[in-house]
C-alpha atoms as a PDB file:
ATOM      1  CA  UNK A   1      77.244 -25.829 -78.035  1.00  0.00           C
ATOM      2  CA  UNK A   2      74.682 -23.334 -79.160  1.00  0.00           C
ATOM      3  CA  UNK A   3      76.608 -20.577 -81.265  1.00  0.00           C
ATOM      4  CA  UNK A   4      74.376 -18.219 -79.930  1.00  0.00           C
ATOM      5  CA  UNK A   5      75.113 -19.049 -76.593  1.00  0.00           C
ATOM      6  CA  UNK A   6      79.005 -19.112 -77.650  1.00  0.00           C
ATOM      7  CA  UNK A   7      78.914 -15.580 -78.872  1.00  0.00           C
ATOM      8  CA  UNK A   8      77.202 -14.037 -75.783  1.00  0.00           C
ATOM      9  CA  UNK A   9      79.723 -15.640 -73.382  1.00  0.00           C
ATOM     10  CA  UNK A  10      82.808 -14.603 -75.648  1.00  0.00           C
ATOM     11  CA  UNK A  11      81.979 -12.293 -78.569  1.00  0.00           C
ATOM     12  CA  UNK A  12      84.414 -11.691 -81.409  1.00  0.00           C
ATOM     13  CA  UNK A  13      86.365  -8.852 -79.884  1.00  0.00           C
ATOM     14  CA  UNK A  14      86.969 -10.264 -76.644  1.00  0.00           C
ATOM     15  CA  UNK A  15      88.226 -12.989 -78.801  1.00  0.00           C
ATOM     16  CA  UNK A  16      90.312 -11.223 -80.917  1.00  0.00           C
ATOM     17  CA  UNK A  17      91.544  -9.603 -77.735  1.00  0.00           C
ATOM     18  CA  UNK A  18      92.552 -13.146 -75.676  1.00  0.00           C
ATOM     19  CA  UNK A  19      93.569 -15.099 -78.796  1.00  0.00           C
ATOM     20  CA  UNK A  20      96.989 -14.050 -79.106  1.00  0.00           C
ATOM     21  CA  UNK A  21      97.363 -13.792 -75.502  1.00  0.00           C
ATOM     22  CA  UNK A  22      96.567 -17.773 -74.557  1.00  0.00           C
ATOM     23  CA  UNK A  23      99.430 -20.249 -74.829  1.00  0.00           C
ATOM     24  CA  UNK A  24      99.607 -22.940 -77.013  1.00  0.00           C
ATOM     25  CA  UNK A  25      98.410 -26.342 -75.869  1.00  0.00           C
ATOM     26  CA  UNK A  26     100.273 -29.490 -78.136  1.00  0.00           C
ATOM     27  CA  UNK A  27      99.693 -32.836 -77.204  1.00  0.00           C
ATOM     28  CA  UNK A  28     100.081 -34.145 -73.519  1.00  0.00           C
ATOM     29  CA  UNK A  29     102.899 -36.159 -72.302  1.00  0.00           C
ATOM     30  CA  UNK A  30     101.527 -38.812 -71.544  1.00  0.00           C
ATOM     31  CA  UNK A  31     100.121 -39.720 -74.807  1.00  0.00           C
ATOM     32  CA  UNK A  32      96.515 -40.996 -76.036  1.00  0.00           C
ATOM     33  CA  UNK A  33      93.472 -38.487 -75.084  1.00  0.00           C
ATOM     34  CA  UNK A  34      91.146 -37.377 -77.462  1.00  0.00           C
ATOM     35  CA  UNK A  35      91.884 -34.432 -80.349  1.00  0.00           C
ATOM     36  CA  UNK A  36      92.472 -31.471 -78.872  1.00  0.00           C
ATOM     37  CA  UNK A  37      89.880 -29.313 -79.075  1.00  0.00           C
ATOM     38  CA  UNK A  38      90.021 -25.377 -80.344  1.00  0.00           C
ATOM     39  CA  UNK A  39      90.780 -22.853 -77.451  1.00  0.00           C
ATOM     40  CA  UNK A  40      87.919 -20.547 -78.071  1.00  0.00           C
ATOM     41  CA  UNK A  41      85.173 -23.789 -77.402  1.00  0.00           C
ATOM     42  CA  UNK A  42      87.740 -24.194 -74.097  1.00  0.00           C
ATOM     43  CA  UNK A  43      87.967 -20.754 -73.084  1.00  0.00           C
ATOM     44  CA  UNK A  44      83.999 -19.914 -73.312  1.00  0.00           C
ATOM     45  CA  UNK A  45      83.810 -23.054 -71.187  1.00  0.00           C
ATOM     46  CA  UNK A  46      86.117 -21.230 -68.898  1.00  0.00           C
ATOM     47  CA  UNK A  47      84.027 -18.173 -68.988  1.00  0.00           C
ATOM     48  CA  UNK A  48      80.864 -19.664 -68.437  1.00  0.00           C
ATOM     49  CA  UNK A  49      82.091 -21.489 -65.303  1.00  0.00           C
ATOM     50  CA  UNK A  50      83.744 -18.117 -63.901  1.00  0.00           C
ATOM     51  CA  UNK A  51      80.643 -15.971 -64.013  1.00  0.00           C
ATOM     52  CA  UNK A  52      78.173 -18.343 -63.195  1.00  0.00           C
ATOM     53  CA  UNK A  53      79.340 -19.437 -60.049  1.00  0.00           C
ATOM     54  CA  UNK A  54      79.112 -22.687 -61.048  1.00  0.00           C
ATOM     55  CA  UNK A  55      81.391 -25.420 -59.824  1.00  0.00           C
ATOM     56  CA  UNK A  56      83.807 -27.032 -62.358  1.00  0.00           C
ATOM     57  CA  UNK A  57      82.336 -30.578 -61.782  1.00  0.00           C
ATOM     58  CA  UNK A  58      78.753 -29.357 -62.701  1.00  0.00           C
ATOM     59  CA  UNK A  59      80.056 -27.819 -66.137  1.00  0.00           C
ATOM     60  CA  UNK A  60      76.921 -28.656 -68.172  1.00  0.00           C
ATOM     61  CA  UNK A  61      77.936 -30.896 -71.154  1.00  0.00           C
ATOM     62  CA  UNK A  62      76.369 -28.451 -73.937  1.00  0.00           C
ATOM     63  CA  UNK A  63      79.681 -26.815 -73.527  1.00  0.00           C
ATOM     64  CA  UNK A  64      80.908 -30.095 -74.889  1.00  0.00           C
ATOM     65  CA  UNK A  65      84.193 -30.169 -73.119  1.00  0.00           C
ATOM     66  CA  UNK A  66      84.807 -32.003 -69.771  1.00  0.00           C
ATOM     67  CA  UNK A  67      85.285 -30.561 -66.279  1.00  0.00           C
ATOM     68  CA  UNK A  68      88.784 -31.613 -65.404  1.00  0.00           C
ATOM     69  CA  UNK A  69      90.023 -30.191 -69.203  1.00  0.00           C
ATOM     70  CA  UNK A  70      87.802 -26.645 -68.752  1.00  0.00           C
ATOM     71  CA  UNK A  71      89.388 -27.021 -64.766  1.00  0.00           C
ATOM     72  CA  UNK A  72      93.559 -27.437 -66.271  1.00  0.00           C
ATOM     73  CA  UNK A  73      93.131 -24.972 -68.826  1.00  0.00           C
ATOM     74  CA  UNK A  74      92.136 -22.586 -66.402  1.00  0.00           C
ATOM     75  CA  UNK A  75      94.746 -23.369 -63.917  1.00  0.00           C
ATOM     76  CA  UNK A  76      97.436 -23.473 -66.970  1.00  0.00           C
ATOM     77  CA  UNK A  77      96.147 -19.819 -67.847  1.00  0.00           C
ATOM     78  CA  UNK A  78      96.258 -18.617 -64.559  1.00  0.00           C
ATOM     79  CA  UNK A  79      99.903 -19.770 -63.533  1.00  0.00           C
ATOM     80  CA  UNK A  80     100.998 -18.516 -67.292  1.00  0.00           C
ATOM     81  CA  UNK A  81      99.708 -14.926 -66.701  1.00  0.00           C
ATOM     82  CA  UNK A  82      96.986 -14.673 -69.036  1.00  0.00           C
ATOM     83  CA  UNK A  83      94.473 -12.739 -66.594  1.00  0.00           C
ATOM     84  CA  UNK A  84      97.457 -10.431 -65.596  1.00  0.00           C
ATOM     85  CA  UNK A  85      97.978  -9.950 -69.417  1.00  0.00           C
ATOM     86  CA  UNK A  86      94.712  -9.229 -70.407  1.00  0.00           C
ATOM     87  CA  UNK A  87      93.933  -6.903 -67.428  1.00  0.00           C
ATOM     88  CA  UNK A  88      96.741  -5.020 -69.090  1.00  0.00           C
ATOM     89  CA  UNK A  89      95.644  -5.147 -72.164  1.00  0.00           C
ATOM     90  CA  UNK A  90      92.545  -3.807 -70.765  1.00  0.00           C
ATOM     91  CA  UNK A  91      94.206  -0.847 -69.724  1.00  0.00           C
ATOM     92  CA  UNK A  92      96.012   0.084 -72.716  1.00  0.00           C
ATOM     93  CA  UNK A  93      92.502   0.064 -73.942  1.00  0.00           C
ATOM     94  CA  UNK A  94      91.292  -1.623 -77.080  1.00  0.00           C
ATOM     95  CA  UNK A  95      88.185  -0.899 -78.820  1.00  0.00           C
ATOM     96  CA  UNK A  96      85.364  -3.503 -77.247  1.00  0.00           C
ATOM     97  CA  UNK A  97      82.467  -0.724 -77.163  1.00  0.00           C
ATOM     98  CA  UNK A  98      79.599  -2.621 -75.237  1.00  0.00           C
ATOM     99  CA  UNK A  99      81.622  -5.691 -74.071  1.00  0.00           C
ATOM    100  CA  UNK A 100      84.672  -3.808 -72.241  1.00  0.00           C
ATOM    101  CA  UNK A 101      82.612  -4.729 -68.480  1.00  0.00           C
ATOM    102  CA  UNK A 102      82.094  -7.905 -69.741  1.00  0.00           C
ATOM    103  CA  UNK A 103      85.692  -8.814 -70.323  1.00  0.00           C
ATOM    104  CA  UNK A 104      86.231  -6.625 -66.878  1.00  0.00           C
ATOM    105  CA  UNK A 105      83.893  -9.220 -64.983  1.00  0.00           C
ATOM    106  CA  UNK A 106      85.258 -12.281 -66.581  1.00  0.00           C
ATOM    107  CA  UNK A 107      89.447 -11.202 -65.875  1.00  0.00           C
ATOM    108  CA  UNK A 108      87.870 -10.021 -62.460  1.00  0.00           C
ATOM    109  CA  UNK A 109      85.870 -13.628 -61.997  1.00  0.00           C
ATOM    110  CA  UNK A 110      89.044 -15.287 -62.926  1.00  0.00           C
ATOM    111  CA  UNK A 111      91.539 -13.559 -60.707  1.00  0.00           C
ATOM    112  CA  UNK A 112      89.156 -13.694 -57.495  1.00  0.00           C
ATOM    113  CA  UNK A 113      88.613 -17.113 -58.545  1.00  0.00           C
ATOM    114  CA  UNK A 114      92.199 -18.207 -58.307  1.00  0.00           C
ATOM    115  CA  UNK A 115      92.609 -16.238 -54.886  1.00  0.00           C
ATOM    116  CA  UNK A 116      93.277 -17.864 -51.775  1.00  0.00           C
ATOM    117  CA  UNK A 117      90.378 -18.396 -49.520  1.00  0.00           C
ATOM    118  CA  UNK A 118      90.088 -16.734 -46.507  1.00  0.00           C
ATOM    119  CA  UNK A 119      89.223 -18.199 -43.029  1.00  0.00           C
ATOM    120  CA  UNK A 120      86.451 -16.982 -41.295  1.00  0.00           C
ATOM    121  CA  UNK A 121      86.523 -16.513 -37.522  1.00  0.00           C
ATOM    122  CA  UNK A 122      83.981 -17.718 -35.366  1.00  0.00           C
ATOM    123  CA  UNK A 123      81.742 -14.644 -34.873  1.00  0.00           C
ATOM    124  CA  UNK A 124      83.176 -12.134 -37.416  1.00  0.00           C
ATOM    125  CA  UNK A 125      81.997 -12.069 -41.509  1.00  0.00           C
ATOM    126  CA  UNK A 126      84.670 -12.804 -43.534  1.00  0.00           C
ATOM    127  CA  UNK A 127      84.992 -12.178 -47.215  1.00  0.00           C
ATOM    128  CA  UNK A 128      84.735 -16.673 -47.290  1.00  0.00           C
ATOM    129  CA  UNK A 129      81.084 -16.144 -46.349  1.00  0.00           C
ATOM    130  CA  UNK A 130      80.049 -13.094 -48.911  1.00  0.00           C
ATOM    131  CA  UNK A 131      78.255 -14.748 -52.079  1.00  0.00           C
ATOM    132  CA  UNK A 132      79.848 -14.400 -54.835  1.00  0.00           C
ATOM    133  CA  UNK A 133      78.360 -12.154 -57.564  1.00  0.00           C
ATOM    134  CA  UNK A 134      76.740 -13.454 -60.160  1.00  0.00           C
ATOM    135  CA  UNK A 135      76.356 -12.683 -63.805  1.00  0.00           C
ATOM    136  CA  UNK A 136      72.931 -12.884 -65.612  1.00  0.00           C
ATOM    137  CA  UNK A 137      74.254 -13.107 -68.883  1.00  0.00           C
ATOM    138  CA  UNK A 138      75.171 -16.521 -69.480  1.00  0.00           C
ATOM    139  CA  UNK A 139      71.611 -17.527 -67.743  1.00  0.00           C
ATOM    140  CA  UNK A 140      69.902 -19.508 -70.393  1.00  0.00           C
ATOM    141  CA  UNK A 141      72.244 -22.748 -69.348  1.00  0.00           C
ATOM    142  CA  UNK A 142      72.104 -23.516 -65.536  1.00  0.00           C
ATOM    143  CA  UNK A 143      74.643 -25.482 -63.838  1.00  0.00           C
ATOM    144  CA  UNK A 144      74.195 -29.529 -64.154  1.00  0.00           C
END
């Protein structure tokens, strides 16, 4: 993946700021797989599928890491806390200058991701048939 592209999506102090916060990953259970590849390629994977409103099957390959491993890693996040933990983190407020909404939209992306769906009712709007927001930053890479 294009560093450029990399560093837009997660820039070195939101980095520095999730790092410590993401749990380890060792080798799966069942054995085999591939090497496991570094968090930061994973996470701005992650990030790129939040904001874009893209669906995790259509994670475009430049990201070179697969749908269902960008899809477990966020679901392993989630149920560990790490959104939760870095909203808080947010609030005891580190130094991110310029990038403090961006980290805001992605932990925002990522809990309103994991939230249950509602039902819509015949008749009445429901928040299931708002459209999502959408970022313009990570626009140079569309959805596959």
């Amino acid at each position: 993946m294009g560093k450029k592209l990399a560093r837009r999506l997660v820039p070195d102090p939101f980095w520095d700021l999730v790092s410590p916060l993401t749990p380890r990953f060792g080798p799966r259970p069942q054995g085999g797989g591939t090497v496991p590849l570094e968090e930061r390629t994973v996470f701005t994977a992650v990030v790129f599928v939040l904001t874009s409103g893209c669906a995790w099957h259509r994670l475009p390959s430049v990201f070179e890491v697969s749908p269902a491993t960008a899809h477990r890693r966020f679901s392993a996040w989630t149920e560990s806390g790490l959104w939760m933990r870095l909203r808080q983190a947010l609030r005891e407020g580190p130094e991110l200058g310029n990038e403090g909404t961006w980290v805001t939209a992605v932990v925002d992306a990522a809990v309103s991701r994991n939230a249950p769906t509602p039902v819509d009712r015949p008749g009445e709007p429901g928040e299931a048939a708002v459209i999502a927001r959408r970022s313009t930053r990570p626009g140079e890479v569309p959805c596959a």
